[in-house]
Protein backbone atom coordinates (compact mmCIF):
# COMPACT_ATOMS: atom_id res chain seq x y z
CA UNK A 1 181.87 97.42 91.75
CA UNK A 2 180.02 97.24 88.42
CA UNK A 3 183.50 97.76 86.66
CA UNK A 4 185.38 95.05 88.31
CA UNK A 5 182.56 92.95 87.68
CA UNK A 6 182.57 93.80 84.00
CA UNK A 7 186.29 93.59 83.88
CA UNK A 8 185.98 89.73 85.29
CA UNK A 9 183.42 88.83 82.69
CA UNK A 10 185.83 90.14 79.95
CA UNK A 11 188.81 87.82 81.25
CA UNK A 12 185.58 84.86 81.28
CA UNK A 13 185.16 85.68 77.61
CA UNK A 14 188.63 85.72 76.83
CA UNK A 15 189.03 82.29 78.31
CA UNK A 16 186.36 81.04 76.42
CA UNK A 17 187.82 81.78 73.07
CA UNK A 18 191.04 80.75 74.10
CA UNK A 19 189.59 77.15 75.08
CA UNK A 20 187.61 77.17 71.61
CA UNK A 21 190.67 77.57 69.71
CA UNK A 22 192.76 75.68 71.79
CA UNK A 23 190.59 73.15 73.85
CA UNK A 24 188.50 72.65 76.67
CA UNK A 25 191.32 71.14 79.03
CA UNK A 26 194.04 73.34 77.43
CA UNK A 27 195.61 75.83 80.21
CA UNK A 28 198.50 78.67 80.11
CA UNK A 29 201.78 77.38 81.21
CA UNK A 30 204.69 79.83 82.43
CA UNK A 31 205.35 82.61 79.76
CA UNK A 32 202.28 81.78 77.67
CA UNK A 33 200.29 85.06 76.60
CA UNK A 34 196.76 85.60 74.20
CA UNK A 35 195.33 89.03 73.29
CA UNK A 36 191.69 89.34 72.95
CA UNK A 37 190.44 92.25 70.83
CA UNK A 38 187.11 93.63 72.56
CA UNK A 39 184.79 96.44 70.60
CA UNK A 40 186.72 99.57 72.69
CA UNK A 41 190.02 97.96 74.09
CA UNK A 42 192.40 95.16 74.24
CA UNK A 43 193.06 92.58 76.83
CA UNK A 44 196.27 90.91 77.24
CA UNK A 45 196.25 88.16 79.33
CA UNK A 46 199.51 86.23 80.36
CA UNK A 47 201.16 83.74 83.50
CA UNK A 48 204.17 84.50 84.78
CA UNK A 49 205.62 83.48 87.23
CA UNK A 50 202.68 81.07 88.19
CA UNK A 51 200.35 84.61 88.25
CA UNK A 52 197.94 85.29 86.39
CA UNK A 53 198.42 88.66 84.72
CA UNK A 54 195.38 91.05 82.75
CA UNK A 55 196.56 94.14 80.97
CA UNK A 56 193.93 96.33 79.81
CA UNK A 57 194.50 98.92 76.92
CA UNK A 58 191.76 101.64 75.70
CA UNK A 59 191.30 101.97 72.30
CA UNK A 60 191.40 99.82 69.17
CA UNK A 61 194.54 98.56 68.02
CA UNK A 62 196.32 99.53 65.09
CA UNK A 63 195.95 97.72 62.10
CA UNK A 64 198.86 96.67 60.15
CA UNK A 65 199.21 94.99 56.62
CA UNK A 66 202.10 92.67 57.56
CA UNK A 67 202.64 88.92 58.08
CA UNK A 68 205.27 87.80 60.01
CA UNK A 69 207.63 84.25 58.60
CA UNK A 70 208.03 83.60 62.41
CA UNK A 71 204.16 82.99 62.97
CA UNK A 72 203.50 81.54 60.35
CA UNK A 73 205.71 78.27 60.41
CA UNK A 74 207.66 79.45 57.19
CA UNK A 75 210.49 77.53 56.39
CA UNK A 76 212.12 80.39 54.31
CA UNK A 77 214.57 82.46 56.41
């Protein structure tokens, strides 16, 4: 029970960042996703379908040294 209850709070923290970068009001529409980086995992969090999905992954990411043009509104192509 204490792991689900942890596991809530995480989505609750992810939230919160998401509505600090992206406002208060501001909500996930169909096919929207955000990945929060936590100190031993990542959480992907995504709607589909109307459902809202959590996907949990142990471990730290990778880290790469790459930028992609598509993110980062270059006009170049």
């Amino acid at each position: 029970m204490v792991m689900l209850k942890q596991l809530d709070e995480a989505v609750g923290r992810a939230f919160d960042e998401f509505k600090k970068e992206f406002g208060e009001d501001a909500k996930l529409e169909n096919g929207d996703e955000f990945v929060t980086v936590l100190n031993n995992s990542v959480l992907i969090i995504s709607l589909e379908n109307g459902t809202l999905k959590t996907n949990f992954i142990g471990g730290a990411p990778f880290k790469v040294d790459m930028t992609l043009d598509i993110f980062e509104g270059s006009d170049e192509e």
